[in-house]
N, C-alpha and C. Protein backbone atom coordinates (compact mmCIF):
# COMPACT_ATOMS: atom_id res chain seq x y z
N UNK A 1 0.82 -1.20 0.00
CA UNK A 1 0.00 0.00 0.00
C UNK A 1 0.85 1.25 0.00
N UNK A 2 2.05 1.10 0.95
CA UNK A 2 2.88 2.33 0.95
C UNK A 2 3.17 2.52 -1.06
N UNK A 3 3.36 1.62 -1.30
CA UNK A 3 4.35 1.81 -3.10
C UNK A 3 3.26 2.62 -3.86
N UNK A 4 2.21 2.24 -3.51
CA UNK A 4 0.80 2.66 -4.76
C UNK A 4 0.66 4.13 -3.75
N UNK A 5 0.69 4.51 -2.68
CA UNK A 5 0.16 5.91 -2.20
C UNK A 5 1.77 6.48 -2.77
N UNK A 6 2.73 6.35 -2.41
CA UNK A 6 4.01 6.78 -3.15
C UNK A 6 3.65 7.38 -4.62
N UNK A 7 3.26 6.14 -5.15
CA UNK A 7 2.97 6.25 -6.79
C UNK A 7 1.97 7.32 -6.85
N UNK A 8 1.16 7.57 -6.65
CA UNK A 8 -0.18 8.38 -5.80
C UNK A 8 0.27 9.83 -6.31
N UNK A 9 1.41 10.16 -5.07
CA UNK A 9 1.73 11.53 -4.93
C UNK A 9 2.94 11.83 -5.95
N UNK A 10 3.60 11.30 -5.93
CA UNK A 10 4.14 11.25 -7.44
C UNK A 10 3.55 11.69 -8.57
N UNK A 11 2.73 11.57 -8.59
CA UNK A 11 1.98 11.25 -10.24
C UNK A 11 1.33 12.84 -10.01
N UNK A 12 0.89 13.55 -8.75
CA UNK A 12 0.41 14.66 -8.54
C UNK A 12 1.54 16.13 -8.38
N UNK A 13 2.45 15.72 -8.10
CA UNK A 13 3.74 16.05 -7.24
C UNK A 13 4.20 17.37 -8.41
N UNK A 14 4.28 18.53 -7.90
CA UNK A 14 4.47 19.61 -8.94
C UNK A 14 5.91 19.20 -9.94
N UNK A 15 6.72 18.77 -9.30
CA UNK A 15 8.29 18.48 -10.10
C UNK A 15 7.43 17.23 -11.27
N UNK A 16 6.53 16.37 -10.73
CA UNK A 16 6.16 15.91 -11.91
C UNK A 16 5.06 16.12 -12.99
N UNK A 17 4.60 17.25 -12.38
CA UNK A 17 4.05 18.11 -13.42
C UNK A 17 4.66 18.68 -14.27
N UNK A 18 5.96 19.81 -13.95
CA UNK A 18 6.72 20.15 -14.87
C UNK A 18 7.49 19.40 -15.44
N UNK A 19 7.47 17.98 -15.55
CA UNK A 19 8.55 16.83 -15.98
C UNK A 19 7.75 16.78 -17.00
N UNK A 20 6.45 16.71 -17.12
CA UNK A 20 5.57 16.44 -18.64
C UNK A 20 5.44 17.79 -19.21
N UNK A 21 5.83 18.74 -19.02
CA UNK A 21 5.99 20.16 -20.07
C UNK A 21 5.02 21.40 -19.60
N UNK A 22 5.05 21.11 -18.15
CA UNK A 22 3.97 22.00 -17.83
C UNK A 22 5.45 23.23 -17.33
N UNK A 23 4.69 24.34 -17.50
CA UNK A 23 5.79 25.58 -16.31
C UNK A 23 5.11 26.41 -15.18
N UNK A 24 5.94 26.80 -14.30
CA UNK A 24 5.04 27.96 -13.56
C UNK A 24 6.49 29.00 -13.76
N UNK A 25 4.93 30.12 -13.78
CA UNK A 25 5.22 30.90 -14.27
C UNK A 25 5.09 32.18 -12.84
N UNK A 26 6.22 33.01 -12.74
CA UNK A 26 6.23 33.63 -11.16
C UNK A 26 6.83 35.39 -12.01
N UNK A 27 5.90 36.24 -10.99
CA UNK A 27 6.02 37.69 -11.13
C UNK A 27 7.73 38.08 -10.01
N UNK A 28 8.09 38.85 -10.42
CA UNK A 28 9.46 39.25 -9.96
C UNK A 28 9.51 39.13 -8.30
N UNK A 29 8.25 38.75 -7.72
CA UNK A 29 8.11 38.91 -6.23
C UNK A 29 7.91 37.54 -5.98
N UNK A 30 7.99 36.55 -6.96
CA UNK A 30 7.74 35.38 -6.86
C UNK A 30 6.66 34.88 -6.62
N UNK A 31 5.43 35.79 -6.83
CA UNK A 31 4.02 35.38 -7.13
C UNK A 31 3.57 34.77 -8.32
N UNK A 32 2.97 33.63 -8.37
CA UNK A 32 2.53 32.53 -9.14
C UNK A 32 1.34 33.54 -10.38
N UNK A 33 1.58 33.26 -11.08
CA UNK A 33 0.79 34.18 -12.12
C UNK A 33 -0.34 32.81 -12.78
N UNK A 34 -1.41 33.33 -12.56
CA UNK A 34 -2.55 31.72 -13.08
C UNK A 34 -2.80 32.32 -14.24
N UNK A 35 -3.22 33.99 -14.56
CA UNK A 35 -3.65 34.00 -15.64
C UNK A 35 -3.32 35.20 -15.98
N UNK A 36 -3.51 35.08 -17.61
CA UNK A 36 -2.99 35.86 -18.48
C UNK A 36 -3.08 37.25 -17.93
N UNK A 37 -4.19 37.26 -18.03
CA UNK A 37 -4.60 39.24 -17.47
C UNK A 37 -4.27 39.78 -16.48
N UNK A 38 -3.30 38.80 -15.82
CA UNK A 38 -2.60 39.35 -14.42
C UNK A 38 -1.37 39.75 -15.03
N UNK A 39 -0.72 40.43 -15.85
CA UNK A 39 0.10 40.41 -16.72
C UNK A 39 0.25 41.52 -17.56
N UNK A 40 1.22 42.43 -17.82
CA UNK A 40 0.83 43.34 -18.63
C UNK A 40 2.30 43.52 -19.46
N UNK A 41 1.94 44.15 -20.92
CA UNK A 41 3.17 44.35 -21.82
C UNK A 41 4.56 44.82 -21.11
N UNK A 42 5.58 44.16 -21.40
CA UNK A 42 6.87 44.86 -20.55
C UNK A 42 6.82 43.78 -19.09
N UNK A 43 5.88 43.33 -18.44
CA UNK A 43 6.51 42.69 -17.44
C UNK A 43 7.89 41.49 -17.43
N UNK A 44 8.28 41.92 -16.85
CA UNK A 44 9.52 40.44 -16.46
C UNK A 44 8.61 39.36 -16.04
N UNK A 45 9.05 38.03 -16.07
CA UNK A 45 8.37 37.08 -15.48
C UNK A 45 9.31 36.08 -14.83
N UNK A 46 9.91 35.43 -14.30
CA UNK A 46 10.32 33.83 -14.23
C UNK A 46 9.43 32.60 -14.39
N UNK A 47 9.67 31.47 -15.36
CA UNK A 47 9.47 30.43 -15.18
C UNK A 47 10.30 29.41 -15.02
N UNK A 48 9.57 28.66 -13.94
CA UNK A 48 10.21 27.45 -13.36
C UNK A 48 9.80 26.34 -14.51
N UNK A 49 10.58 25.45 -15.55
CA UNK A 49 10.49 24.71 -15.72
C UNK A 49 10.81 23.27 -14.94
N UNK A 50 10.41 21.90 -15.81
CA UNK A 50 11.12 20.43 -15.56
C UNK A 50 12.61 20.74 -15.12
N UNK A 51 13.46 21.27 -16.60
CA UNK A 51 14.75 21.56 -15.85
C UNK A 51 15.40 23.04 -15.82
N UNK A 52 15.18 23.02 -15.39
CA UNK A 52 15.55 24.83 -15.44
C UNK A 52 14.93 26.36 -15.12
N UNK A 53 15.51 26.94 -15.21
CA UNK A 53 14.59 28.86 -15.00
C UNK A 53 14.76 29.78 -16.21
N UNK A 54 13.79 29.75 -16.46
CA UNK A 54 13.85 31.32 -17.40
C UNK A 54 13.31 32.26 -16.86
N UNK A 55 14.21 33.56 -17.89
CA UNK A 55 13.79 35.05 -16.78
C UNK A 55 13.34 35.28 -18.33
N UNK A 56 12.01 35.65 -18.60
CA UNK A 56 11.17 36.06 -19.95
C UNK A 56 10.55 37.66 -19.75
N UNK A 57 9.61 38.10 -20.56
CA UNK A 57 9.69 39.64 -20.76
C UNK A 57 8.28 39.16 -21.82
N UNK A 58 6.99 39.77 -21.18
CA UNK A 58 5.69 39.62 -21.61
C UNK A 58 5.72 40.59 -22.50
N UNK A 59 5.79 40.40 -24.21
CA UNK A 59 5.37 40.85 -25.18
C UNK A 59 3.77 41.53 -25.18
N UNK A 60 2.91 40.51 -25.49
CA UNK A 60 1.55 40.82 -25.48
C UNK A 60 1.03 39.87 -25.04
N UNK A 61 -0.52 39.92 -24.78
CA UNK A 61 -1.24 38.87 -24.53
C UNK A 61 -2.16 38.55 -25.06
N UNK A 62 -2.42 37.00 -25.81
CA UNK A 62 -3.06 36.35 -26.45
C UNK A 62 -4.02 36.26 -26.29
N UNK A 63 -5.22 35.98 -27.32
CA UNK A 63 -6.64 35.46 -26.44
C UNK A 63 -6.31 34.32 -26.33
N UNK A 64 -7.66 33.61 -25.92
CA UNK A 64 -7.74 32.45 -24.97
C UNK A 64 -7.58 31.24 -26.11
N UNK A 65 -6.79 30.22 -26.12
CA UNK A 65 -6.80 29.09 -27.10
C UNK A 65 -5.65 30.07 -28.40
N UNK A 66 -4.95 30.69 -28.18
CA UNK A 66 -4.66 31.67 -29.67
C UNK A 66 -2.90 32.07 -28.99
């Protein structure tokens, strides 16, 4: 039972979220940004990828699906 609740949180576990291509994405204060419109032209951003950090720079913002 321990191996399958292991497997469990694993499978939920943010490092293995960003292992399948997901990122978070954090405002210069290290606030988690969920959505677009929290966001404006010219901001800096960091994202935390699977492996790595990027420091990015919000062009514009897309509509939704675009």
């Amino acid at each position: 039972r321990l191996t399958a609740a292991a497997r469990e949180l694993n499978a939920v576990s943010p490092l293995a979220v960003l292992g399948r291509g997901y990122a978070i994405a954090q405002d210069e204060q290290g606030q988690v940004i969920r959505r677009a419109e929290d966001t404006q032209p010219g901001q800096k951003l960091k994202l935390k990828l699977g492996e790595g950090r990027l420091s990015v720079e919000v062009k514009r913002r897309l509509k939704s699906g675009g």
